[in-house]
C-alpha atoms as a PDB file:
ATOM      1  CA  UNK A   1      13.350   5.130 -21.620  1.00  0.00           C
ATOM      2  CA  UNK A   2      11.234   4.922 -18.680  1.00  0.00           C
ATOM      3  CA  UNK A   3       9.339   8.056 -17.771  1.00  0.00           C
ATOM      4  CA  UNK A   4       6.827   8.589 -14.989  1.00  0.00           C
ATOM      5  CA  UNK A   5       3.637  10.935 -15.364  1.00  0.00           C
ATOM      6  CA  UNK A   6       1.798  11.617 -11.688  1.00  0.00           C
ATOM      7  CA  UNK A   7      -2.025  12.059 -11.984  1.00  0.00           C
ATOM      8  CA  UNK A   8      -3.061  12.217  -8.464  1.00  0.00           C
ATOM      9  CA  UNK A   9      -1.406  12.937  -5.160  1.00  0.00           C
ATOM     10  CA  UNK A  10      -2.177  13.313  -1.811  1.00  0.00           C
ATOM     11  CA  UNK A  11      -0.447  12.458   1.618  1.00  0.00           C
ATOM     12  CA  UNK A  12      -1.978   8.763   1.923  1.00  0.00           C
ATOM     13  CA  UNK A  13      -2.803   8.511  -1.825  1.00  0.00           C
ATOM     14  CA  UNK A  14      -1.025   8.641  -5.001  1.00  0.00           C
ATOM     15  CA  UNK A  15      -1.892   7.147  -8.958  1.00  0.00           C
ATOM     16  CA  UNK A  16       0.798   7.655 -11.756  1.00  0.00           C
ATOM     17  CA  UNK A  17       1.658   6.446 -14.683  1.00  0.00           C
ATOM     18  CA  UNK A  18       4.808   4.967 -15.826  1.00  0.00           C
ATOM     19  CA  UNK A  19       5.929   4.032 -19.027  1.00  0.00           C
ATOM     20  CA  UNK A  20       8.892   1.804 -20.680  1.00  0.00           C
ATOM     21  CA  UNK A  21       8.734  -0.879 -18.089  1.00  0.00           C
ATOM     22  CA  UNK A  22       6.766  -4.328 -18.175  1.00  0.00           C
ATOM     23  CA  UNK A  23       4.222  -6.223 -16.419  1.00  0.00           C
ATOM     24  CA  UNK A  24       7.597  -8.037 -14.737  1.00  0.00           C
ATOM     25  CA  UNK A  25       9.114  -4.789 -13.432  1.00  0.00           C
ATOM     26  CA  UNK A  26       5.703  -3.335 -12.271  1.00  0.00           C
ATOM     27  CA  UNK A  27       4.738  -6.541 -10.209  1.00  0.00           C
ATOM     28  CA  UNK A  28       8.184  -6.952  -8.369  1.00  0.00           C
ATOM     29  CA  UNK A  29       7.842  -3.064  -7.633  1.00  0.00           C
ATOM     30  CA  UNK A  30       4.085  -3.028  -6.276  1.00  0.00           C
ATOM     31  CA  UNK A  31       5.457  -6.476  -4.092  1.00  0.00           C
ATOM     32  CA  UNK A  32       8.277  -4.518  -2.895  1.00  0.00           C
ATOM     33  CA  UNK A  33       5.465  -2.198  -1.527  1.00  0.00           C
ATOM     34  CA  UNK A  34       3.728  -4.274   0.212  1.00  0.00           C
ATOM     35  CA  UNK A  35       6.191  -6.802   1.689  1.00  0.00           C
ATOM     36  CA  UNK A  36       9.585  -4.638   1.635  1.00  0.00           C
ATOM     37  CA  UNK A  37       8.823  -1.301   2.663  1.00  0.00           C
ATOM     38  CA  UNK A  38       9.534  -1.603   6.903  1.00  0.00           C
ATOM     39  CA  UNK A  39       7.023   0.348   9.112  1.00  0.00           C
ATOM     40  CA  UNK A  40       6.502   0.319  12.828  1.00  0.00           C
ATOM     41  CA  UNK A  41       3.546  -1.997  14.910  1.00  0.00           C
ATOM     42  CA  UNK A  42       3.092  -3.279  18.111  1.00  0.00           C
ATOM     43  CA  UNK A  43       5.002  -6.796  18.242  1.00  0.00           C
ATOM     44  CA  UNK A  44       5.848  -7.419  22.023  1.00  0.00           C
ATOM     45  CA  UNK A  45       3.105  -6.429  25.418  1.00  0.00           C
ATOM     46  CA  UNK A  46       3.537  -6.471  28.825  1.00  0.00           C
ATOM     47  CA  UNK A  47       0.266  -6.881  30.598  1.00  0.00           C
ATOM     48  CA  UNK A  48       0.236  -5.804  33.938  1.00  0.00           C
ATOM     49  CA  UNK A  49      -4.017  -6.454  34.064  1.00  0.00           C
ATOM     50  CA  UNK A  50      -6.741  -7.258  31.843  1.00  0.00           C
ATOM     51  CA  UNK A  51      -9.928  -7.723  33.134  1.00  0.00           C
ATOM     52  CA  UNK A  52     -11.997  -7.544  29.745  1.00  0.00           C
ATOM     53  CA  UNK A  53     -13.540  -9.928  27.622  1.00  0.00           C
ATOM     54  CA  UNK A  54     -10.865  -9.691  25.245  1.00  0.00           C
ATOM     55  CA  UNK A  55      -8.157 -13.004  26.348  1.00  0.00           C
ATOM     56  CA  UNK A  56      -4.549 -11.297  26.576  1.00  0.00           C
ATOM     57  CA  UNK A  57      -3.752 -12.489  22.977  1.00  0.00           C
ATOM     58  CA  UNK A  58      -6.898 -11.184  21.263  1.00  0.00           C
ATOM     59  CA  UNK A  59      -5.835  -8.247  22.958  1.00  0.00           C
ATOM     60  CA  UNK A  60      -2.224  -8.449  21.490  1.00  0.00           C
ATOM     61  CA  UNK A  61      -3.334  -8.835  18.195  1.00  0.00           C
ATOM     62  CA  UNK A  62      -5.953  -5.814  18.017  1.00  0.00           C
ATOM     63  CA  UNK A  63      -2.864  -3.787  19.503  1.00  0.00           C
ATOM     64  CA  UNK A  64      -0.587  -5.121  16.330  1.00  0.00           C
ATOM     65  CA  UNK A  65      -3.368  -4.382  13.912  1.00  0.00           C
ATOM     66  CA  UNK A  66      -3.348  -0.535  15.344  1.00  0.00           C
ATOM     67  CA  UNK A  67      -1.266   1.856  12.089  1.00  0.00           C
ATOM     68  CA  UNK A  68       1.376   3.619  13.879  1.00  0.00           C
ATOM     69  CA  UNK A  69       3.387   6.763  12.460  1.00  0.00           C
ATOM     70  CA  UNK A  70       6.857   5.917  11.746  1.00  0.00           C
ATOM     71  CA  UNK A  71       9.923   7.600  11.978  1.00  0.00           C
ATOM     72  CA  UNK A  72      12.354   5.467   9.516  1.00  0.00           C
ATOM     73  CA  UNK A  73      15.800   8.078  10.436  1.00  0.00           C
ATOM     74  CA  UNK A  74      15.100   7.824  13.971  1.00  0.00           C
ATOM     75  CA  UNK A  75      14.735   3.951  14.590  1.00  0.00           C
ATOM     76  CA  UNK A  76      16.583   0.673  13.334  1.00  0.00           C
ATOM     77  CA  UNK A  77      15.479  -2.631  11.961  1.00  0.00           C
ATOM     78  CA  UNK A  78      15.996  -4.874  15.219  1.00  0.00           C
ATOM     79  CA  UNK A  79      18.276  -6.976  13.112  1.00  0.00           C
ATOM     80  CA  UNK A  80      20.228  -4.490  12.246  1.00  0.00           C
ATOM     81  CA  UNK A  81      20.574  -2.934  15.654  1.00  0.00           C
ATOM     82  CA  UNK A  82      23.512  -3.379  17.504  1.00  0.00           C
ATOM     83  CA  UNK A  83      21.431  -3.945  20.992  1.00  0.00           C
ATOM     84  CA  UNK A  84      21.119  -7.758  19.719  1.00  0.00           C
ATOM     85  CA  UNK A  85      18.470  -7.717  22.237  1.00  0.00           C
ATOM     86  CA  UNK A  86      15.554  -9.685  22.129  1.00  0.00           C
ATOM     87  CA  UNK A  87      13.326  -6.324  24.050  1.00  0.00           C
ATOM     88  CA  UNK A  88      15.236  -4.103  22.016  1.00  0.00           C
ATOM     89  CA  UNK A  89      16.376  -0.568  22.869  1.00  0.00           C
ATOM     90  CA  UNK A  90      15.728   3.159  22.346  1.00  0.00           C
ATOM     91  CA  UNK A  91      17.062   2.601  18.833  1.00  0.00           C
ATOM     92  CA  UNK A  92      15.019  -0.019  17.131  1.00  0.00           C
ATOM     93  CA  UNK A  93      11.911   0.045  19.967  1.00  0.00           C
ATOM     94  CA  UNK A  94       9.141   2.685  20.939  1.00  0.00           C
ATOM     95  CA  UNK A  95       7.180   1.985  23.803  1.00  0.00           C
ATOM     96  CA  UNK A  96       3.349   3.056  24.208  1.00  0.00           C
ATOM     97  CA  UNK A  97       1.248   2.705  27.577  1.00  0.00           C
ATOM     98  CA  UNK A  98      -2.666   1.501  27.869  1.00  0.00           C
ATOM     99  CA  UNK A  99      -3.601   2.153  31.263  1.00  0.00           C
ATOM    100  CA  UNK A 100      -7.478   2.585  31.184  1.00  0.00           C
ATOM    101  CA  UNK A 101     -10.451   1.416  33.821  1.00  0.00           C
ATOM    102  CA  UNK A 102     -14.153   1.969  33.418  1.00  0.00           C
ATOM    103  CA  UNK A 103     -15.620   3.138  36.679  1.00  0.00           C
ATOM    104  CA  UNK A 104     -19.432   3.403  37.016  1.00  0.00           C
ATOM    105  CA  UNK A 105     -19.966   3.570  32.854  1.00  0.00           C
ATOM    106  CA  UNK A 106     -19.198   1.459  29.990  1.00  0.00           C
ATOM    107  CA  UNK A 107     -16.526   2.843  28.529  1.00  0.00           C
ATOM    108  CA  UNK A 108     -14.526   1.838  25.347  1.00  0.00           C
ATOM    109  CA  UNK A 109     -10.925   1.743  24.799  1.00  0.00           C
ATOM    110  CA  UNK A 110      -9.533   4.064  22.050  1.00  0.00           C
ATOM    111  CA  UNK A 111      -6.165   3.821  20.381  1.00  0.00           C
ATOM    112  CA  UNK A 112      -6.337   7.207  21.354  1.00  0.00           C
ATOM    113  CA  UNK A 113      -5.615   5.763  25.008  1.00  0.00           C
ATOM    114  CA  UNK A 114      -2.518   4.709  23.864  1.00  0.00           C
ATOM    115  CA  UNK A 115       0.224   6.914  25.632  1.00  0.00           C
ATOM    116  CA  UNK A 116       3.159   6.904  23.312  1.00  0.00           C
ATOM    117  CA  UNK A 117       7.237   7.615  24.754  1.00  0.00           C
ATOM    118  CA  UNK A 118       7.750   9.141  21.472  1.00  0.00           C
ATOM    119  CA  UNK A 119       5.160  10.878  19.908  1.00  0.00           C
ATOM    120  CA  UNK A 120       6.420  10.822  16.369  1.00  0.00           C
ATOM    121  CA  UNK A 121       5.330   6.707  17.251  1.00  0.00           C
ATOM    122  CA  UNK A 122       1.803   7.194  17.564  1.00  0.00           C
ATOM    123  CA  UNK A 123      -1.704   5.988  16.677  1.00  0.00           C
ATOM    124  CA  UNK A 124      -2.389   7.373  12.890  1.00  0.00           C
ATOM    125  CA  UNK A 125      -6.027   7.549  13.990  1.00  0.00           C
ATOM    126  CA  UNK A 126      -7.132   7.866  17.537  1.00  0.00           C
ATOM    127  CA  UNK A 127     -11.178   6.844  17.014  1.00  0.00           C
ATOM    128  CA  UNK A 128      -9.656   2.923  16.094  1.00  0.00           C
ATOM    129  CA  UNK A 129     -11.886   0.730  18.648  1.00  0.00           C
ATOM    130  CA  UNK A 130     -10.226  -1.293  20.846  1.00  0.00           C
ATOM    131  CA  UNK A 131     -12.195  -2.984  23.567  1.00  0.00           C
ATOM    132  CA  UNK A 132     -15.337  -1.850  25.142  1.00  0.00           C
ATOM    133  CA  UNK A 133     -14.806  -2.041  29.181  1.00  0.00           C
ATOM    134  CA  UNK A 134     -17.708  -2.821  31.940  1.00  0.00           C
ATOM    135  CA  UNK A 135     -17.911  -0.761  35.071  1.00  0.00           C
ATOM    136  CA  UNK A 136     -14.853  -1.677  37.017  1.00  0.00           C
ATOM    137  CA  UNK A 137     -12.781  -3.352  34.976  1.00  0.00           C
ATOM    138  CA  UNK A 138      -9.476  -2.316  33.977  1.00  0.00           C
ATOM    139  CA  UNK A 139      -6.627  -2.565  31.466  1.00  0.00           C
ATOM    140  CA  UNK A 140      -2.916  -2.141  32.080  1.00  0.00           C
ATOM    141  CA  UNK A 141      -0.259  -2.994  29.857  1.00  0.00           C
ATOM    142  CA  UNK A 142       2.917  -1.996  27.703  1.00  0.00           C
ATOM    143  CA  UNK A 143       2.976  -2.076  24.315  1.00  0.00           C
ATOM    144  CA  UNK A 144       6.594  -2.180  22.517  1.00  0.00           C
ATOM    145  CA  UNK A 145       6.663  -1.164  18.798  1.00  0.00           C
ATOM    146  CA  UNK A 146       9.360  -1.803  16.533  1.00  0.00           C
ATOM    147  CA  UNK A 147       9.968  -1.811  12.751  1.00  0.00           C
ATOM    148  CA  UNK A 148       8.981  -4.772  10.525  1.00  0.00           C
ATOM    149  CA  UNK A 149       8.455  -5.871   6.608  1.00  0.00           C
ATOM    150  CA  UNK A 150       5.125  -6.996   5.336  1.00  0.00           C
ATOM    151  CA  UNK A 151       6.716 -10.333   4.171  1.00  0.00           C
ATOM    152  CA  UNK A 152       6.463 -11.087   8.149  1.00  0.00           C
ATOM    153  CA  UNK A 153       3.172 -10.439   9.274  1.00  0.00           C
ATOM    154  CA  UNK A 154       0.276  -8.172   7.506  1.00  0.00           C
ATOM    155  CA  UNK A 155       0.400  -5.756  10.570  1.00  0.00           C
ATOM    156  CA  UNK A 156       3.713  -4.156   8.707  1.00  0.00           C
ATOM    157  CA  UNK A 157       2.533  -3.676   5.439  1.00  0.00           C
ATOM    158  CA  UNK A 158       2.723   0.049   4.857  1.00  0.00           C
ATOM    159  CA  UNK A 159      -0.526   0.497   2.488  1.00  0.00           C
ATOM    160  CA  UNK A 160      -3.877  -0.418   2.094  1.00  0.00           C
ATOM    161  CA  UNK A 161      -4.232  -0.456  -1.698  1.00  0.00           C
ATOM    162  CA  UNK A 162      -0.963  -1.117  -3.968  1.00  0.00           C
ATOM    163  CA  UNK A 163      -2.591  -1.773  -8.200  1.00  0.00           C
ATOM    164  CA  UNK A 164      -0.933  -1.487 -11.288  1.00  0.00           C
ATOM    165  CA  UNK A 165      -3.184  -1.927 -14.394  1.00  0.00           C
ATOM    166  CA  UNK A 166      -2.914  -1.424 -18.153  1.00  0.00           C
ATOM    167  CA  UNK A 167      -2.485   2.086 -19.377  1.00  0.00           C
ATOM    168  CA  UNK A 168      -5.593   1.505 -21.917  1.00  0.00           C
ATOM    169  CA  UNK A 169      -5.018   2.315 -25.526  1.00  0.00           C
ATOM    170  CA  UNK A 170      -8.294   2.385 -27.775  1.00  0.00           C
ATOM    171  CA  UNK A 171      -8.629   3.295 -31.690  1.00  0.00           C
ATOM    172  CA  UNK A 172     -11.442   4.144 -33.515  1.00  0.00           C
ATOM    173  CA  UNK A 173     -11.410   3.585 -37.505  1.00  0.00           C
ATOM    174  CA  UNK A 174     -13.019   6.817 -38.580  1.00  0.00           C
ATOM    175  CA  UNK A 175     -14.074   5.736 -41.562  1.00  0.00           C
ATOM    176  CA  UNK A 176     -15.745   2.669 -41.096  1.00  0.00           C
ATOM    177  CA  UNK A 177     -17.529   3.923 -37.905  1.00  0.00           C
ATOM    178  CA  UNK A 178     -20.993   5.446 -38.598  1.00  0.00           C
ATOM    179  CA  UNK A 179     -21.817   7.229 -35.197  1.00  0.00           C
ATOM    180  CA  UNK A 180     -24.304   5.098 -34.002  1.00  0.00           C
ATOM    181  CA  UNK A 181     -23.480   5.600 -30.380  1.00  0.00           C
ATOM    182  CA  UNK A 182     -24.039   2.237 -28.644  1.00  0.00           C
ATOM    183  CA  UNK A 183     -20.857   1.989 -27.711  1.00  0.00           C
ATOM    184  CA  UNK A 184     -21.326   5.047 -25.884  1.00  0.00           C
ATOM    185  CA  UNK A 185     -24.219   3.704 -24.308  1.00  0.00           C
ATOM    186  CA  UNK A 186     -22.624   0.323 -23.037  1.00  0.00           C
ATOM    187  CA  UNK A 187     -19.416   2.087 -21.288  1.00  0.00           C
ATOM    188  CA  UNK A 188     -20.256   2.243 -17.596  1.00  0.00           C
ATOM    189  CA  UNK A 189     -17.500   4.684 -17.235  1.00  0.00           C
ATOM    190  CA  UNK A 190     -18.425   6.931 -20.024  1.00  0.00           C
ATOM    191  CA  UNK A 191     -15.028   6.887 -21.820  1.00  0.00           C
ATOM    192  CA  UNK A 192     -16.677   7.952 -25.240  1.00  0.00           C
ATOM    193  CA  UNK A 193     -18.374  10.916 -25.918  1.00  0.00           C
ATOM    194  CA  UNK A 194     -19.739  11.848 -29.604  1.00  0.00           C
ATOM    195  CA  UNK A 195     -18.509  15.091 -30.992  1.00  0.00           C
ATOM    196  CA  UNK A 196     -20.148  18.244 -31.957  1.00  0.00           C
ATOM    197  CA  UNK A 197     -19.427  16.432 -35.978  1.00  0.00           C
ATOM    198  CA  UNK A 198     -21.517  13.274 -34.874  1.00  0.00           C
ATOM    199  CA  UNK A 199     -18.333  11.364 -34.160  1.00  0.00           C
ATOM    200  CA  UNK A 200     -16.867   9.207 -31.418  1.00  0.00           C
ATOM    201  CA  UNK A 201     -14.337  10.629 -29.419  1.00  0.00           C
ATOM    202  CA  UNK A 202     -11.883   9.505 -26.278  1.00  0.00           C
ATOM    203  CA  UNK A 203     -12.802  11.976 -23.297  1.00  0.00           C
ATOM    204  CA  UNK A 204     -11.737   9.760 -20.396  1.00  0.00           C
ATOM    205  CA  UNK A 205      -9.238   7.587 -21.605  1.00  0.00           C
ATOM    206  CA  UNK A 206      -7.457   6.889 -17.832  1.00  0.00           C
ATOM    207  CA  UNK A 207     -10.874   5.593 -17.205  1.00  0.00           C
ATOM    208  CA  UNK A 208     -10.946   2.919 -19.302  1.00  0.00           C
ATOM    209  CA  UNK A 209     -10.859  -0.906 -17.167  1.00  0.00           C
ATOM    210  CA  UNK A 210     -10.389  -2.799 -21.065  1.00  0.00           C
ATOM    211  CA  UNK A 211     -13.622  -4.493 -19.955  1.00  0.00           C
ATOM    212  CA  UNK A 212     -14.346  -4.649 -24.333  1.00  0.00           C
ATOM    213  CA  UNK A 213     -17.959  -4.173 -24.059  1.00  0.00           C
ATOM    214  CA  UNK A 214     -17.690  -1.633 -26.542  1.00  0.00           C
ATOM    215  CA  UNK A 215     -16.174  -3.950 -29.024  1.00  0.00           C
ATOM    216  CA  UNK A 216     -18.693  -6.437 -28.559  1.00  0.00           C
ATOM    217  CA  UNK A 217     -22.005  -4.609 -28.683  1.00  0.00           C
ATOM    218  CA  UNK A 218     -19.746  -2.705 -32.140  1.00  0.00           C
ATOM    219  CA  UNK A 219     -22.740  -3.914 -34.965  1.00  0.00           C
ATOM    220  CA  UNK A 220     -19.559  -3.433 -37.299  1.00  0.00           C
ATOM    221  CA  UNK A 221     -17.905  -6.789 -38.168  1.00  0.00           C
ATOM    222  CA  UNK A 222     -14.501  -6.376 -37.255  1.00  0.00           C
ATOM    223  CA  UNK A 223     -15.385  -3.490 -34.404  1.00  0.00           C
ATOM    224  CA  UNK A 224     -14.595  -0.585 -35.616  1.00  0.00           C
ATOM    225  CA  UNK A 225     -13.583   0.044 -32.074  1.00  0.00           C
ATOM    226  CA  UNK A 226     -10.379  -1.557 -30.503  1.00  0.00           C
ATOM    227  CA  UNK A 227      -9.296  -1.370 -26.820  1.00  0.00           C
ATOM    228  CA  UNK A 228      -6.094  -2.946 -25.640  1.00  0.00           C
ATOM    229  CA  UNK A 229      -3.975  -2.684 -22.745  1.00  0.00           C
ATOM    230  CA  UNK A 230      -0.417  -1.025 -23.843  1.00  0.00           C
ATOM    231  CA  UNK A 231       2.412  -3.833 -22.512  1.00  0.00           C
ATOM    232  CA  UNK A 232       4.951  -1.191 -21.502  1.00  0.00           C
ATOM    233  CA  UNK A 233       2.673   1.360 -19.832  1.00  0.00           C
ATOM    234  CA  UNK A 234       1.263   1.043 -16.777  1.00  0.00           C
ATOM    235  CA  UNK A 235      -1.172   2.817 -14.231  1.00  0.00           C
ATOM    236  CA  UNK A 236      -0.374   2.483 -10.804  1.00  0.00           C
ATOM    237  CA  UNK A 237      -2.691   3.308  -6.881  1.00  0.00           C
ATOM    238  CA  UNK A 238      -0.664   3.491  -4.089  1.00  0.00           C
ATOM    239  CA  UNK A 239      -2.500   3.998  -0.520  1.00  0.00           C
ATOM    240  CA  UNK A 240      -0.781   4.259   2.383  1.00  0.00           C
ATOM    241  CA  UNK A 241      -2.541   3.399   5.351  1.00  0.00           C
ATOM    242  CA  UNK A 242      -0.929   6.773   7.336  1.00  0.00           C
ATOM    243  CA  UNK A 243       2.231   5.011   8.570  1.00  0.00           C
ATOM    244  CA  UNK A 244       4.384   6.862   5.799  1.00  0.00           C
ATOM    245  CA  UNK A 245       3.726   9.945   3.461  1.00  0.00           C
ATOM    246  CA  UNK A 246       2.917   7.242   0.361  1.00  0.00           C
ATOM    247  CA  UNK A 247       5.934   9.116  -1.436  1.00  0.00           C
ATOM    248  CA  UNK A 248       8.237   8.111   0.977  1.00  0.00           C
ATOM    249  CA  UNK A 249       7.048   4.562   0.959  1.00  0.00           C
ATOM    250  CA  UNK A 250       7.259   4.636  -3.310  1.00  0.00           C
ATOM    251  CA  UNK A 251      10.933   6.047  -2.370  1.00  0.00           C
ATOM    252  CA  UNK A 252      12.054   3.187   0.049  1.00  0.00           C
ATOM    253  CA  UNK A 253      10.668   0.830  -2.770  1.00  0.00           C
ATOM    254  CA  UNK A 254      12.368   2.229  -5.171  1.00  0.00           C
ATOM    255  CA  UNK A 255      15.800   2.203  -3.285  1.00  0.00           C
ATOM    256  CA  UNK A 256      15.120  -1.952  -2.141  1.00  0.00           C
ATOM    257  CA  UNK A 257      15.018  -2.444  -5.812  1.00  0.00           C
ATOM    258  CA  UNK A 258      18.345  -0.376  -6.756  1.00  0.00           C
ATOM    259  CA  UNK A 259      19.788  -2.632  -3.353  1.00  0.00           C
ATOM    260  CA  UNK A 260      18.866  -6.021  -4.867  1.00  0.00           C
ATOM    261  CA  UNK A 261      19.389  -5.824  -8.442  1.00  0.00           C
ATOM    262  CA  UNK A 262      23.366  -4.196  -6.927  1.00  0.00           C
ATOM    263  CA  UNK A 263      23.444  -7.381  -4.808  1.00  0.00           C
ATOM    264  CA  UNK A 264      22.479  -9.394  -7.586  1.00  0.00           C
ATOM    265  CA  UNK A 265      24.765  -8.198 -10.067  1.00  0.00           C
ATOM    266  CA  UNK A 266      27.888  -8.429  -7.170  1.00  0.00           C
ATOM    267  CA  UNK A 267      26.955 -12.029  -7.083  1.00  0.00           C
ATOM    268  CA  UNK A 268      26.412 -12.418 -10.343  1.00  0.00           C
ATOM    269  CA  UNK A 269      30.059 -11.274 -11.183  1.00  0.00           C
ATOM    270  CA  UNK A 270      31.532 -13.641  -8.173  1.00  0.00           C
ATOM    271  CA  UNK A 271      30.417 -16.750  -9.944  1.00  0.00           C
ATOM    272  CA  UNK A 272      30.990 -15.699 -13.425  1.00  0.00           C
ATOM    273  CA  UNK A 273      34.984 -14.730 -12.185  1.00  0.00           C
ATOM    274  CA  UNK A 274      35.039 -18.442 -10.147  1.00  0.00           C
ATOM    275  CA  UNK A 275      33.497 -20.345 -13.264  1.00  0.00           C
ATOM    276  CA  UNK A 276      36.283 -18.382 -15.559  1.00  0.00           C
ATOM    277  CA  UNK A 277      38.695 -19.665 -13.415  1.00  0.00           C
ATOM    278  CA  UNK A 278      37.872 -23.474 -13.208  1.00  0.00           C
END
């Protein structure tokens, strides 16, 4: 049975461990992350004026690059919309305004600057840099923001950091080991610890990267040490780069999967029902 133990969690930032699945189930779930999950960017701008250094489509692409909240009740897929417009509408668009000039100073653009229609589609950070601006010149444009899959384009990949790894499993045969400690020594993550008894002990187990250095510097012929990743157990980091609370975005994975695998099955059951017939 598959069972799921959290270790860490924050807004932006979760690690957990789950257990009963394999390296197959925990790949298409940490690609269903980063390439399913929808979240809003900037995908279409009207410039009205640009007068700085950056051409209009260096421009366009900082713009895309810019994390934007997202409101996944409030706004369609736009090919799922039933606008079937190519600008879109209030349903599957948000629009945000850069109007900004320098007058006697430098100044540089923020994506604070950005002046959103909805403000639940906003900038996650306001100090992103955008362009820097020389006394009199000016930017003036429209910036339409709608939601998209990582699979398209980088800009609508939800997180930062998605990792699985090896839940770590290490034994120690107690009576062939003698104490001596190097394997202590070698760790660079100080998973081993000797007891009060002059033994070795686990103390940080979840810390563990099966790097085997232990093992090898072991003067004991076999180790008396053995690390091994366990095959059904798996640690996963999820960061989210602000778009979505990273336990909605594990969530929405988690339902893409339950869609596909129904999908699959439906089909799955059409051909099998044909082929029984022929």
């Amino acid at each position: 049975m598959m069972s799921v133990q959290i270790l860490e969690k924050d807004e932006d930032s979760m690690s957990f461990v789950v257990n009963g699945i394999t390296a197959s189930l925990a790949n298409t779930l940490r690609r269903i992350i980063l390439s399913e999950v929808p979240c809003m960017a900037i995908d279409d701008i009207m410039i009205i004026e640009n007068d700085s250094v950056l051409h209009d489509e260096v421009l366009g692409l900082r713009l895309g690059l810019i994390p934007l909240k997202t409101d996944l009740d409030s706004y369609n897929l736009p090919e799922e919309c039933e606008c079937k417009s190519e600008l879109g509408c209030h349903l599957c668009r948000a629009v945000l305004i850069l109007d900004v000039e320098a007058e006697s100073d430098e100044r540089i653009v923020y994506s604070k600057d950005l002046v959103p229609e909805d403000p639940n589609v906003a900038p996650v950070s306001g100090e992103i840099p955008i362009v820097k601006l020389a006394p009199g010149q000016r930017i003036r444009l429209e910036a339409y923001a709608k939601l998209g899959r990582g699979k398209e384009h980088a800009k609508w990949q939800p997180v930062s950091a998605c990792i699985y790894r090896y839940l770590p499993e290490i034994k120690i045969d107690s009576e062939r080991c003698d104490g001596c400690g190097v394997c202590i020594d070698v760790c660079p993550r100080r998973v081993l610890a000797k007891s009060e008894e002059g033994k070795i002990e686990i103390k940080r187990l979840l810390e563990c990267t099966l790097c085997k250095d232990c093992m090898t510097v072991c003067p004991k012929d076999p180790p008396a040490i053995e690390v091994q990743g366990n095959q059904n157990s798996f640690i996963f980091y999820v960061e989210s780069t602000g778009v979505l609370p990273v336990e909605r975005i594990i969530r929405e994975a988690l339902k893409i999967y339950e869609r596909k695998c129904s999908e699959f099955l439906e089909q799955l059951s059409v051909k099998l029902n044909v082929s029984e017939k022929d």
